[in-house]
C-alpha atoms as a PDB file:
ATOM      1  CA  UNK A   1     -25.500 -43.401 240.581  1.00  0.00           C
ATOM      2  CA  UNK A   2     -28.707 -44.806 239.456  1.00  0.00           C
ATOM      3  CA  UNK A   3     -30.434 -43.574 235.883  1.00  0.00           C
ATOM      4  CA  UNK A   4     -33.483 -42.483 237.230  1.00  0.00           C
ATOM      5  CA  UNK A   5     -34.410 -41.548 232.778  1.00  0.00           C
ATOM      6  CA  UNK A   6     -32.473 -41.323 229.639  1.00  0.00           C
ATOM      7  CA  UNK A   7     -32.846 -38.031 227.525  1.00  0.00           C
ATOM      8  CA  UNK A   8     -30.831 -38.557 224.826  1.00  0.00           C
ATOM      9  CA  UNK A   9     -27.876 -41.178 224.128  1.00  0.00           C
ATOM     10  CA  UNK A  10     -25.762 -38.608 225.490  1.00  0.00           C
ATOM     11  CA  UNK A  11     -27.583 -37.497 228.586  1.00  0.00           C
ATOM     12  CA  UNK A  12     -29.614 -38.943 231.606  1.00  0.00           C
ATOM     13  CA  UNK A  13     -31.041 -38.123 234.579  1.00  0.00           C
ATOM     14  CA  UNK A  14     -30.145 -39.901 237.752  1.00  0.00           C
ATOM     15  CA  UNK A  15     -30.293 -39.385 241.640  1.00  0.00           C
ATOM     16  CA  UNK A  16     -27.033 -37.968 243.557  1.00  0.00           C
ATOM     17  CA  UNK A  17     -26.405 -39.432 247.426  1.00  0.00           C
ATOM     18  CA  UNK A  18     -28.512 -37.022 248.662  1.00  0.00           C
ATOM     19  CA  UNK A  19     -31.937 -37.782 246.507  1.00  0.00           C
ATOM     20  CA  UNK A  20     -31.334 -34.695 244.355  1.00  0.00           C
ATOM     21  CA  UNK A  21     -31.862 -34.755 240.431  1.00  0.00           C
ATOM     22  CA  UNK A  22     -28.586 -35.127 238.796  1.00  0.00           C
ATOM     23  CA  UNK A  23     -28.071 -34.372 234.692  1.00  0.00           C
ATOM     24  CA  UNK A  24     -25.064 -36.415 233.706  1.00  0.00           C
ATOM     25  CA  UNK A  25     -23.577 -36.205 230.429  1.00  0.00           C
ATOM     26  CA  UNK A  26     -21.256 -37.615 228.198  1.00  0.00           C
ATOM     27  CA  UNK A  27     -20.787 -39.750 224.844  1.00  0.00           C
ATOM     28  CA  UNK A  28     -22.920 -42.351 224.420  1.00  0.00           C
ATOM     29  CA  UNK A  29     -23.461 -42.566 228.204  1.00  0.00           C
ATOM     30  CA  UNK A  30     -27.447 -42.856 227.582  1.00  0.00           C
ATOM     31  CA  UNK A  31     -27.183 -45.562 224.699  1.00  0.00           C
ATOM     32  CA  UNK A  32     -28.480 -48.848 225.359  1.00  0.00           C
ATOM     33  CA  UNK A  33     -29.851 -47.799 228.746  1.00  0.00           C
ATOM     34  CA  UNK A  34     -33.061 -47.098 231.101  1.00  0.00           C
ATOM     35  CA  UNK A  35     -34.392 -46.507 234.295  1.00  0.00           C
ATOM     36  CA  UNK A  36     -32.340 -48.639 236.895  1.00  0.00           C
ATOM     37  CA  UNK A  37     -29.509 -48.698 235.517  1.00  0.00           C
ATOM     38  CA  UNK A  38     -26.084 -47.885 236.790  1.00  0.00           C
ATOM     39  CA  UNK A  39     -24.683 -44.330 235.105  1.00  0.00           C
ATOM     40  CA  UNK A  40     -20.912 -46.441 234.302  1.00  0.00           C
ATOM     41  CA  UNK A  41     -18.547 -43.176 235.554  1.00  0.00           C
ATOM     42  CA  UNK A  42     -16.014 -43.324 233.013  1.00  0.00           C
ATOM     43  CA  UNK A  43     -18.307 -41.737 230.736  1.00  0.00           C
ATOM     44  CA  UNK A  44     -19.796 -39.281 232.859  1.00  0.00           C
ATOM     45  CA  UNK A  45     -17.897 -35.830 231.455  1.00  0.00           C
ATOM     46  CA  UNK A  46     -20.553 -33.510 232.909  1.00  0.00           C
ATOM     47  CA  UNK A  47     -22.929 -33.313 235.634  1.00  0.00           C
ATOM     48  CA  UNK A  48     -25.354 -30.690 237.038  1.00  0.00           C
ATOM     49  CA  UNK A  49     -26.994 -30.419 240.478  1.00  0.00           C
ATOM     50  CA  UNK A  50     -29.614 -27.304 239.912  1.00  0.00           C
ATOM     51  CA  UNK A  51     -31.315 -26.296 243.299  1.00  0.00           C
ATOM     52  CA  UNK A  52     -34.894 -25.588 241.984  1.00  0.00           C
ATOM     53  CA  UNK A  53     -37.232 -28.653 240.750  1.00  0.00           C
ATOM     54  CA  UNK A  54     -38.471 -26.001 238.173  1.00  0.00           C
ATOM     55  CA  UNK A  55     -35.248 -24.903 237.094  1.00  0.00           C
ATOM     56  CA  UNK A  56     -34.070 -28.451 236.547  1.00  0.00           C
ATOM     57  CA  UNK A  57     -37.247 -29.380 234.834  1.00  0.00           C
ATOM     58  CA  UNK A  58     -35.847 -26.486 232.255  1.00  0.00           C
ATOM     59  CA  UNK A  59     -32.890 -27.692 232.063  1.00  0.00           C
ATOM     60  CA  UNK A  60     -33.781 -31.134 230.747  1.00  0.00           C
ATOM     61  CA  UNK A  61     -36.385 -29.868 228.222  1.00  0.00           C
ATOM     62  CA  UNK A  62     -33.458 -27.377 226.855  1.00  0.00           C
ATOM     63  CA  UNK A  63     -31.073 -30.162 226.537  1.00  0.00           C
ATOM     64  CA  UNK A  64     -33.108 -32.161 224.551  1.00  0.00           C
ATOM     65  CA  UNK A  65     -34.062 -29.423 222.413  1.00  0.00           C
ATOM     66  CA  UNK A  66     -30.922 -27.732 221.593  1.00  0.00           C
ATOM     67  CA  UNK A  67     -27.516 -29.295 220.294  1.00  0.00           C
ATOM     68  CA  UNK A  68     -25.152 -30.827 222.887  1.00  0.00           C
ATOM     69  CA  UNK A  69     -22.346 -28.538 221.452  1.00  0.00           C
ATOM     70  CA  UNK A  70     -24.069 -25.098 221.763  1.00  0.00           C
ATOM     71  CA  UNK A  71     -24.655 -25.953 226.032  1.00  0.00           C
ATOM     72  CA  UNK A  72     -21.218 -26.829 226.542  1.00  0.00           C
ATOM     73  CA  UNK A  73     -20.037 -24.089 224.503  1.00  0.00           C
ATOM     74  CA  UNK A  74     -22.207 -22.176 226.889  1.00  0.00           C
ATOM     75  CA  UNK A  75     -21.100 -23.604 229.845  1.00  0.00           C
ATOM     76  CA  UNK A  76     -17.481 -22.630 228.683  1.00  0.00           C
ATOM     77  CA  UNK A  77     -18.829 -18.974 228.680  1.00  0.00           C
ATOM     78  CA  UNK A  78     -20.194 -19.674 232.193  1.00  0.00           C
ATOM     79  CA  UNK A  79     -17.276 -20.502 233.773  1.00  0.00           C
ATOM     80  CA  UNK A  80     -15.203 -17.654 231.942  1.00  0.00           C
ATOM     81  CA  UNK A  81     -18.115 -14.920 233.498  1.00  0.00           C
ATOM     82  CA  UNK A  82     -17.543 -16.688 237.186  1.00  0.00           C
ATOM     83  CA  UNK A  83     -13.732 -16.086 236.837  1.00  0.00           C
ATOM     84  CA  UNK A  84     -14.493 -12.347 235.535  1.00  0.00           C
ATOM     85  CA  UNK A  85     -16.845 -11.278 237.249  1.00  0.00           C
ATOM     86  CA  UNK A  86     -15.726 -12.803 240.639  1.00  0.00           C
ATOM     87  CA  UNK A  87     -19.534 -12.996 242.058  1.00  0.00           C
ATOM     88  CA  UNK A  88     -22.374 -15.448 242.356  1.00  0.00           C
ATOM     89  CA  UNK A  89     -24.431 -16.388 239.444  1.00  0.00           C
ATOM     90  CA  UNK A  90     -27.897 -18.080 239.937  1.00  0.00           C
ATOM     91  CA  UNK A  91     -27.966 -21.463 238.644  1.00  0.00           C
ATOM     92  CA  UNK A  92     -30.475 -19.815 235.723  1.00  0.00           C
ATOM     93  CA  UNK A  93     -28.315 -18.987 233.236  1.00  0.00           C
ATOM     94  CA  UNK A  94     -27.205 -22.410 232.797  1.00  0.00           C
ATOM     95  CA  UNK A  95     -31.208 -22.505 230.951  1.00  0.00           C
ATOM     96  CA  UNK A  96     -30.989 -18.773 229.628  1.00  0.00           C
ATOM     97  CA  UNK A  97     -27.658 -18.639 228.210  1.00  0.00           C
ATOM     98  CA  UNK A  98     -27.464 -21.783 226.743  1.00  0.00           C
ATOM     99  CA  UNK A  99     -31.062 -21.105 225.315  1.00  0.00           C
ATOM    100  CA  UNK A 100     -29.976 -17.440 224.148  1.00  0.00           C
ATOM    101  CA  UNK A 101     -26.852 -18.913 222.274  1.00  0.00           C
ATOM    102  CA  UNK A 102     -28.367 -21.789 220.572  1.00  0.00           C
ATOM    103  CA  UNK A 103     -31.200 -19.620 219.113  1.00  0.00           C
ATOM    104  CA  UNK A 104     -28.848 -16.841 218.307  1.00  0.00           C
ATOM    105  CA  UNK A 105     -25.988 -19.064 216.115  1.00  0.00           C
ATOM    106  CA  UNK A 106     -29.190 -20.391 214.426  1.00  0.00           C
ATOM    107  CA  UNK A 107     -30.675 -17.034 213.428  1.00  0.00           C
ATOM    108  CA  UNK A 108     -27.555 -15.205 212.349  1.00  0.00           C
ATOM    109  CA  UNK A 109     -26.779 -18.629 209.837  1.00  0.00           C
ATOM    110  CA  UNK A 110     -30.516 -17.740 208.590  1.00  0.00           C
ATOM    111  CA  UNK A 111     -29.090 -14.202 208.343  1.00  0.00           C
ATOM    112  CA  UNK A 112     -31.044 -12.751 210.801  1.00  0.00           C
ATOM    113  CA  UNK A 113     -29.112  -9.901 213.151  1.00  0.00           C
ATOM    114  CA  UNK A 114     -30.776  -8.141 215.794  1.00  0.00           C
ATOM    115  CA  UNK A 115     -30.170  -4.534 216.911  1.00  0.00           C
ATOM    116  CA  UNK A 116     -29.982  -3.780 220.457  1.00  0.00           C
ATOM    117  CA  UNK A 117     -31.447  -0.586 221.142  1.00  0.00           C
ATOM    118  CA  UNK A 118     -30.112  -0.352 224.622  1.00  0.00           C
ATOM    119  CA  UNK A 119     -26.270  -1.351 223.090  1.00  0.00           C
ATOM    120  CA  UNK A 120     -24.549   1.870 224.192  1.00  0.00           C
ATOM    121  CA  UNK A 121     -26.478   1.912 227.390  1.00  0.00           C
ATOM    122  CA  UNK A 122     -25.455  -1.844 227.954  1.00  0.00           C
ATOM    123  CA  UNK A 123     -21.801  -0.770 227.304  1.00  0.00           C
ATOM    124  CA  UNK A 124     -21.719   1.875 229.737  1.00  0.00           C
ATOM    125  CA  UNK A 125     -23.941   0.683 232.976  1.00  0.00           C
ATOM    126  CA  UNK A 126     -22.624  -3.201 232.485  1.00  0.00           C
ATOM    127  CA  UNK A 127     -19.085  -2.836 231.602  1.00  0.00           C
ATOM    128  CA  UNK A 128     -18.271  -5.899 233.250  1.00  0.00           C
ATOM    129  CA  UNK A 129     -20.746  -7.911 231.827  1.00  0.00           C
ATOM    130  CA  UNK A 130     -20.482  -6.524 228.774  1.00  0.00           C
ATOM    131  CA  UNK A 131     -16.727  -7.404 228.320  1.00  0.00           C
ATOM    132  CA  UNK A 132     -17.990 -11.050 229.223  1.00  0.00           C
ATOM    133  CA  UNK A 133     -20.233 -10.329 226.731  1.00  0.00           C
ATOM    134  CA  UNK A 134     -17.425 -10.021 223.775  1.00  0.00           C
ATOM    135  CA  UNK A 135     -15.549 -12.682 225.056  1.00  0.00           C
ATOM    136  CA  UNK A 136     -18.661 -14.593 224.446  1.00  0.00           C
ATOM    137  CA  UNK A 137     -18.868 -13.616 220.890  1.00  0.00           C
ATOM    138  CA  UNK A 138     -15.017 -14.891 220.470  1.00  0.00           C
ATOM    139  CA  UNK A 139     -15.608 -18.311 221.666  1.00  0.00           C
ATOM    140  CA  UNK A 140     -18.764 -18.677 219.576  1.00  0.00           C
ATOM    141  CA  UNK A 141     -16.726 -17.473 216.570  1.00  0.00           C
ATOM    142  CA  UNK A 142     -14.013 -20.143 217.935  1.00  0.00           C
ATOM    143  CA  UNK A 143     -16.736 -23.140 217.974  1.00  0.00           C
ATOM    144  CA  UNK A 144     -18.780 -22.238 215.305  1.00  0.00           C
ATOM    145  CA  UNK A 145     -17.651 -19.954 212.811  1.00  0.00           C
ATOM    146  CA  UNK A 146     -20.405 -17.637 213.494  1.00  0.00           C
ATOM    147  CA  UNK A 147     -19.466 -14.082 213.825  1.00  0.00           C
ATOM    148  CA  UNK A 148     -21.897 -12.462 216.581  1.00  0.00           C
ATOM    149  CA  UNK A 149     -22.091  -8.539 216.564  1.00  0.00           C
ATOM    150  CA  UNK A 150     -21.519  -6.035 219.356  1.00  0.00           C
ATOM    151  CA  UNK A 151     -25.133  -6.130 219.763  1.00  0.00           C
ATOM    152  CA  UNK A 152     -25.329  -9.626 220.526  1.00  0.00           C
ATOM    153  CA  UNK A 153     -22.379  -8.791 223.185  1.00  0.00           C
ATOM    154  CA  UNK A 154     -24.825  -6.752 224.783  1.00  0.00           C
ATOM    155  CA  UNK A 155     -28.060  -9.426 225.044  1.00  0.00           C
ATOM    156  CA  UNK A 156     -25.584 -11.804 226.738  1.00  0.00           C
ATOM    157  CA  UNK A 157     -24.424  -9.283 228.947  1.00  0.00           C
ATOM    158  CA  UNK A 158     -27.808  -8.992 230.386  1.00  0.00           C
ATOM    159  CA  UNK A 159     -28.397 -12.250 230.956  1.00  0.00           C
ATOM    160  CA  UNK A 160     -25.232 -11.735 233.203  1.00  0.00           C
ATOM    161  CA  UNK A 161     -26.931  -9.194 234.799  1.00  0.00           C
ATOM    162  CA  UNK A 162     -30.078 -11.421 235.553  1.00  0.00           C
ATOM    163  CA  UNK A 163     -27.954 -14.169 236.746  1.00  0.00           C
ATOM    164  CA  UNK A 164     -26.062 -11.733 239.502  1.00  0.00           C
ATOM    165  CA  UNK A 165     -29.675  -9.906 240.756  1.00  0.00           C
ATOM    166  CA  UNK A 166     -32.310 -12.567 239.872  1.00  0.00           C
ATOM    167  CA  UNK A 167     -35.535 -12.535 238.650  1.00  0.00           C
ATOM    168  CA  UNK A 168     -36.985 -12.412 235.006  1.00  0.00           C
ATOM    169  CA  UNK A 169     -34.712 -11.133 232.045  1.00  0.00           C
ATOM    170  CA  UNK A 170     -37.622  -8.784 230.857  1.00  0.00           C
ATOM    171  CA  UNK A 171     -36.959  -7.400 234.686  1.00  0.00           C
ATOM    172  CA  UNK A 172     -33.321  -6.365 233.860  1.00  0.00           C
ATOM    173  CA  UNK A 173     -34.603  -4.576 230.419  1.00  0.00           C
ATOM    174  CA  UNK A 174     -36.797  -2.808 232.448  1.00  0.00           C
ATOM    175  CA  UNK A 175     -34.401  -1.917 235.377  1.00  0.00           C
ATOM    176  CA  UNK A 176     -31.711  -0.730 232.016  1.00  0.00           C
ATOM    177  CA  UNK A 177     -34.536   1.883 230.831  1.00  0.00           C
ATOM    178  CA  UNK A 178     -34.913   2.901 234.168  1.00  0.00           C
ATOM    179  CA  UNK A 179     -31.080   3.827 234.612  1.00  0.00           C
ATOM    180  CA  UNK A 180     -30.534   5.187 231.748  1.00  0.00           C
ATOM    181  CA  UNK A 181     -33.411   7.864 232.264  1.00  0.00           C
ATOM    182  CA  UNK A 182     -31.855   8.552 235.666  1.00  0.00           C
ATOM    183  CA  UNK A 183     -28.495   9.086 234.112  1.00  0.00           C
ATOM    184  CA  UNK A 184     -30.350  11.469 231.416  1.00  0.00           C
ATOM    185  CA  UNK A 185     -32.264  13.648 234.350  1.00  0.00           C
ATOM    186  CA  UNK A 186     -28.408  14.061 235.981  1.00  0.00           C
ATOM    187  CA  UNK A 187     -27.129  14.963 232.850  1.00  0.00           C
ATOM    188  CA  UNK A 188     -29.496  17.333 231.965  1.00  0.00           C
ATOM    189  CA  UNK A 189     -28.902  18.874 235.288  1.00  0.00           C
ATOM    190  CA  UNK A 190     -25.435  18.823 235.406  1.00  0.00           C
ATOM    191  CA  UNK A 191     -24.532  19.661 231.957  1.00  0.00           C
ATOM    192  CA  UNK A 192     -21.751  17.189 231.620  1.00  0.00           C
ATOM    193  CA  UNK A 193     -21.066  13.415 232.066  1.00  0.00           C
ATOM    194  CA  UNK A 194     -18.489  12.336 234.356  1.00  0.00           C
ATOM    195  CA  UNK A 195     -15.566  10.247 233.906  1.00  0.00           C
ATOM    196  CA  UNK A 196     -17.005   6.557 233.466  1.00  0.00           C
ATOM    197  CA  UNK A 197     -13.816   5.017 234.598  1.00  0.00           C
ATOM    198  CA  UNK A 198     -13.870   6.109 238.313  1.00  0.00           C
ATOM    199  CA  UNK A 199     -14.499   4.620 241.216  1.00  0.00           C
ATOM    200  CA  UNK A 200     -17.526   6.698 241.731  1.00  0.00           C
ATOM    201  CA  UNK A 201     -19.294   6.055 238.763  1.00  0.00           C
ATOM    202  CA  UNK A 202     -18.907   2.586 239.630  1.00  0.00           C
ATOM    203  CA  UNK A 203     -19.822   2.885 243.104  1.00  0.00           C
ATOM    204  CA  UNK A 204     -22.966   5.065 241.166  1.00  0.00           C
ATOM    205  CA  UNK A 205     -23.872   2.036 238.762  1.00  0.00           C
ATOM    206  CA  UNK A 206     -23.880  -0.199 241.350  1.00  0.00           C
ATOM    207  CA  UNK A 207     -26.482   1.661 243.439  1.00  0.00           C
ATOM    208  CA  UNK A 208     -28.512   2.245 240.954  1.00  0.00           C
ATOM    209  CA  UNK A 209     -28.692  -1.019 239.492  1.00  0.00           C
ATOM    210  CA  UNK A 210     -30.368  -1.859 243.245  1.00  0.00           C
ATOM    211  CA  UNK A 211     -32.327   1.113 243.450  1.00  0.00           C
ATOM    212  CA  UNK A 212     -33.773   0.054 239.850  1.00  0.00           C
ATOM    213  CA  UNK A 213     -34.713  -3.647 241.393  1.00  0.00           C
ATOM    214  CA  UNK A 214     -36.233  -2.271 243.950  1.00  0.00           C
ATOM    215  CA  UNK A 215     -38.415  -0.380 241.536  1.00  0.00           C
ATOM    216  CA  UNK A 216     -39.216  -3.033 239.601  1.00  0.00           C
ATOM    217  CA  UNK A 217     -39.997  -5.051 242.384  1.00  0.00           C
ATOM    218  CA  UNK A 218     -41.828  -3.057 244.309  1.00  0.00           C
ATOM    219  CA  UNK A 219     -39.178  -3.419 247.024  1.00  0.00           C
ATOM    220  CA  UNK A 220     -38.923   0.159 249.901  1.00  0.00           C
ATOM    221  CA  UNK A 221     -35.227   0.820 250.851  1.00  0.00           C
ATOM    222  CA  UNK A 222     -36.133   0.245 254.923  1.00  0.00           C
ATOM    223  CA  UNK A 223     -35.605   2.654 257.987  1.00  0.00           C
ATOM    224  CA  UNK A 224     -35.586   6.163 257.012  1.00  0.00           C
ATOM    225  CA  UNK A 225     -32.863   9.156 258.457  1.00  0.00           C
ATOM    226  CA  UNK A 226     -35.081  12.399 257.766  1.00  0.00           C
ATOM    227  CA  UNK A 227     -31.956  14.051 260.124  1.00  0.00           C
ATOM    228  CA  UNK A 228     -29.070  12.784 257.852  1.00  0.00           C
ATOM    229  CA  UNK A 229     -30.825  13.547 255.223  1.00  0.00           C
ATOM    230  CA  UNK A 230     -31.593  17.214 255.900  1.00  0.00           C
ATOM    231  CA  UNK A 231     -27.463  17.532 256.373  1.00  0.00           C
ATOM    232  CA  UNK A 232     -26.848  15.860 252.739  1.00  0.00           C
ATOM    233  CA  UNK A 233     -29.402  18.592 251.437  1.00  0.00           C
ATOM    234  CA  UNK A 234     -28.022  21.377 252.991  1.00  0.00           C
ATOM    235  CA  UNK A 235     -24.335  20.124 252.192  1.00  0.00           C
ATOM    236  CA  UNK A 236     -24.719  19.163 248.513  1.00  0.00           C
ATOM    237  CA  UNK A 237     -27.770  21.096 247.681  1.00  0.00           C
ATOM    238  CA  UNK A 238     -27.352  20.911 243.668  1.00  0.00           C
ATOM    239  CA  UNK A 239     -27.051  16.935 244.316  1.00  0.00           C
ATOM    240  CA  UNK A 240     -30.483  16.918 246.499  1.00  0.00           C
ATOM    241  CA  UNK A 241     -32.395  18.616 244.171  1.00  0.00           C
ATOM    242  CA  UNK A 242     -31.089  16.647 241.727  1.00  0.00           C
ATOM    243  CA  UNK A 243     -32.183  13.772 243.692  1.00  0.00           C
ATOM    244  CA  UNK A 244     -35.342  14.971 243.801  1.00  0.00           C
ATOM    245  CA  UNK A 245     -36.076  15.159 240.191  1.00  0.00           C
ATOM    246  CA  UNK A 246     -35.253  11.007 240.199  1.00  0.00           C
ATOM    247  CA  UNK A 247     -37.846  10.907 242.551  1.00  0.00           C
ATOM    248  CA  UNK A 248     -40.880  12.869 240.751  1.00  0.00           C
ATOM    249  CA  UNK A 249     -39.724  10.944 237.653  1.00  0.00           C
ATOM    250  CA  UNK A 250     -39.932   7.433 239.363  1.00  0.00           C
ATOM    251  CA  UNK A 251     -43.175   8.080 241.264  1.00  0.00           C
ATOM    252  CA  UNK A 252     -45.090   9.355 237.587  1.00  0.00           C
ATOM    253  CA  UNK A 253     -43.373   6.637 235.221  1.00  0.00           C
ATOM    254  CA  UNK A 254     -43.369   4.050 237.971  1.00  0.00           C
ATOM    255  CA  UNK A 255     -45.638   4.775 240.654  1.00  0.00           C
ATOM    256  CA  UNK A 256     -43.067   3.807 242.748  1.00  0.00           C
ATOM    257  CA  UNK A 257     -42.529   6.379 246.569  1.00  0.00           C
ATOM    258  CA  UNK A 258     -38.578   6.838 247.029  1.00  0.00           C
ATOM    259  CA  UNK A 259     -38.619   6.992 250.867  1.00  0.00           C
ATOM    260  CA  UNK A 260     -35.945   9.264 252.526  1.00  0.00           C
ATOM    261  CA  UNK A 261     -33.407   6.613 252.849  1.00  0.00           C
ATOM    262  CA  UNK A 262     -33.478   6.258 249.151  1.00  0.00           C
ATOM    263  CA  UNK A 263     -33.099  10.318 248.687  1.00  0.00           C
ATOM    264  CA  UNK A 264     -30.073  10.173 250.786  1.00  0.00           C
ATOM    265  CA  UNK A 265     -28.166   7.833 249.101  1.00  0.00           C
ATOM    266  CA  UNK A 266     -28.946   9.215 245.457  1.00  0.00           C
ATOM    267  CA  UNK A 267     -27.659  12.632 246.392  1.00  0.00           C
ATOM    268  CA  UNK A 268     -24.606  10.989 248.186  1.00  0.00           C
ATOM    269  CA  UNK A 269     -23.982   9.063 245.049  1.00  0.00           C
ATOM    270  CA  UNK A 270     -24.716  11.866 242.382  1.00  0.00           C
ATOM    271  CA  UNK A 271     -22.545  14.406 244.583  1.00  0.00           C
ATOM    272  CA  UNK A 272     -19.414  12.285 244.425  1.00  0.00           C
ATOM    273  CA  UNK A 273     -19.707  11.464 240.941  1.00  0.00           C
ATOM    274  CA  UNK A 274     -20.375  14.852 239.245  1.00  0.00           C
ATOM    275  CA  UNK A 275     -19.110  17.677 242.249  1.00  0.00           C
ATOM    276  CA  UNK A 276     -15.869  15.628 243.023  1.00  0.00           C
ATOM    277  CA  UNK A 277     -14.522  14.075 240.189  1.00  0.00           C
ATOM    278  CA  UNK A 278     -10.728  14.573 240.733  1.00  0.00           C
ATOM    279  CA  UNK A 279     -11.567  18.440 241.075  1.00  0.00           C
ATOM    280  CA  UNK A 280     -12.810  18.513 237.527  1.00  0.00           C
ATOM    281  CA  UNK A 281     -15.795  19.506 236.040  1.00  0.00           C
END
């Protein structure tokens, strides 16, 4: 492959068999060389193919501007969340993360430690993400001898999020405030909280973590089933109305209309999870 420009001594920039931008990197594979010349392979350790001229423009600006070490400790954390979380991450995080980690070892050495006000909220709607999260903080620890908190856990988690539903990180803060006020108006309703291990809840989370998007986006849910709809209410009536509050909530904090479609599925979703929970209550 051709070096199309060198970055540092240990990265360049070159152009794969199909025309697309190509970050190699390795030791010393940018020393001594420029534009033109051949990328010698047997020092090429890494290379990235990023499917967005803006995201790849990023990506070179944030590997010249952080240490080599903190990306490809990142990276390491990338390819541990892939494995975890078994779904498709958008080729984002490899600027976010990397971006979030470098700037996070580098303020907790200056002794600064952020609080994350959403940490228990984090912990219960992400789990997933969240236990990526922690594993995160152990191989920071691991490279760097920098001890992140459970708070930090929780930023990276989001940027997990991000990377599964897209869009802007200040998105998925928003869409986390959202749920968690939907989860208080059930609560309040209901007078309990339901087991956050079953397969509901889950099943719950996820739904809502779409519902939120849509939201946020501005996104309607599609067709609507006013005749299904009026069978869910009648069958699960507590769930509907229920349902129902969500809605008046979103349309005064959000100005967002929940169609039908979207009325039906939150009072399928609340009904499993709080009137059939095993039988208990």
């Amino acid at each position: 492959m051709k070096i199309e420009k060198v970055l540092n001594n240990n990265v360049v920039v070159a152009l794969d068999e199909n025309g697309a931008e190509t970050v190699l990197m390795g030791r010393g594979l940018g020393f001594g060389r420029r534009a033109g010349d051949e990328a010698p392979p047997d020092k090429v350790e890494k290379r990235f193919t990023l499917h967005s001229d803006q995201l790849s423009d990023r990506f070179q600006q944030l590997i010249t501007s952080i240490p080599l070490p903190h990306f490809l400790m990142s990276e390491r954390i990338i390819n541990h969340a892939k494995i975890a979380l078994g779904k498709e991450l958008s080729d984002s995080i490899y600027v976010t993360l990397p971006d979030h980690i470098s700037a996070a070892v580098n303020r907790y050495k200056e002794g600064i430690v952020l609080p994350n006000p959403l940490l228990w909220d984090i912990r219960q709607l992400y789990k997933d993400e969240f236990r990526v999260g922690l594993k995160a903080n152990e191989i920071v620890k691991e490279e760097t001898g920098v001890e992140f908190t459970d708070d930090e856990a929780a930023f990276i988690a989001l940027h997990f999020v991000n990377a599964q539903l897209g869009g802007e990180i200040r998105d998925i803060y928003d869409m986390t405030y959202l749920m968690k006020a939907v989860f208080g108006i059930v609560y309040d309703e209901y007078g309990f909280r339901p087991d956050d291990e079953s397969l509901n809840y889950y099943r719950f989370v996820t739904h809502l973590k779409f519902y939120a998007r849509r939201i946020v986006s501005g996104e309607g849910y599609g067709d609507e089933d006013s005749d299904l709809l009026d069978v869910v209410r009648f069958k699960y009536p507590k769930a509907y109305a229920c349902a129902d509050k969500i809605r008046v909530y979103v349309q005064r904090e959000k100005n967002f209309h929940s169609g039908q479609n979207e009325l039906l599925y939150l009072t399928i979703h609340i009904a499993r999870v709080m009137e059939h929970i095993d039988d208990k209550k």
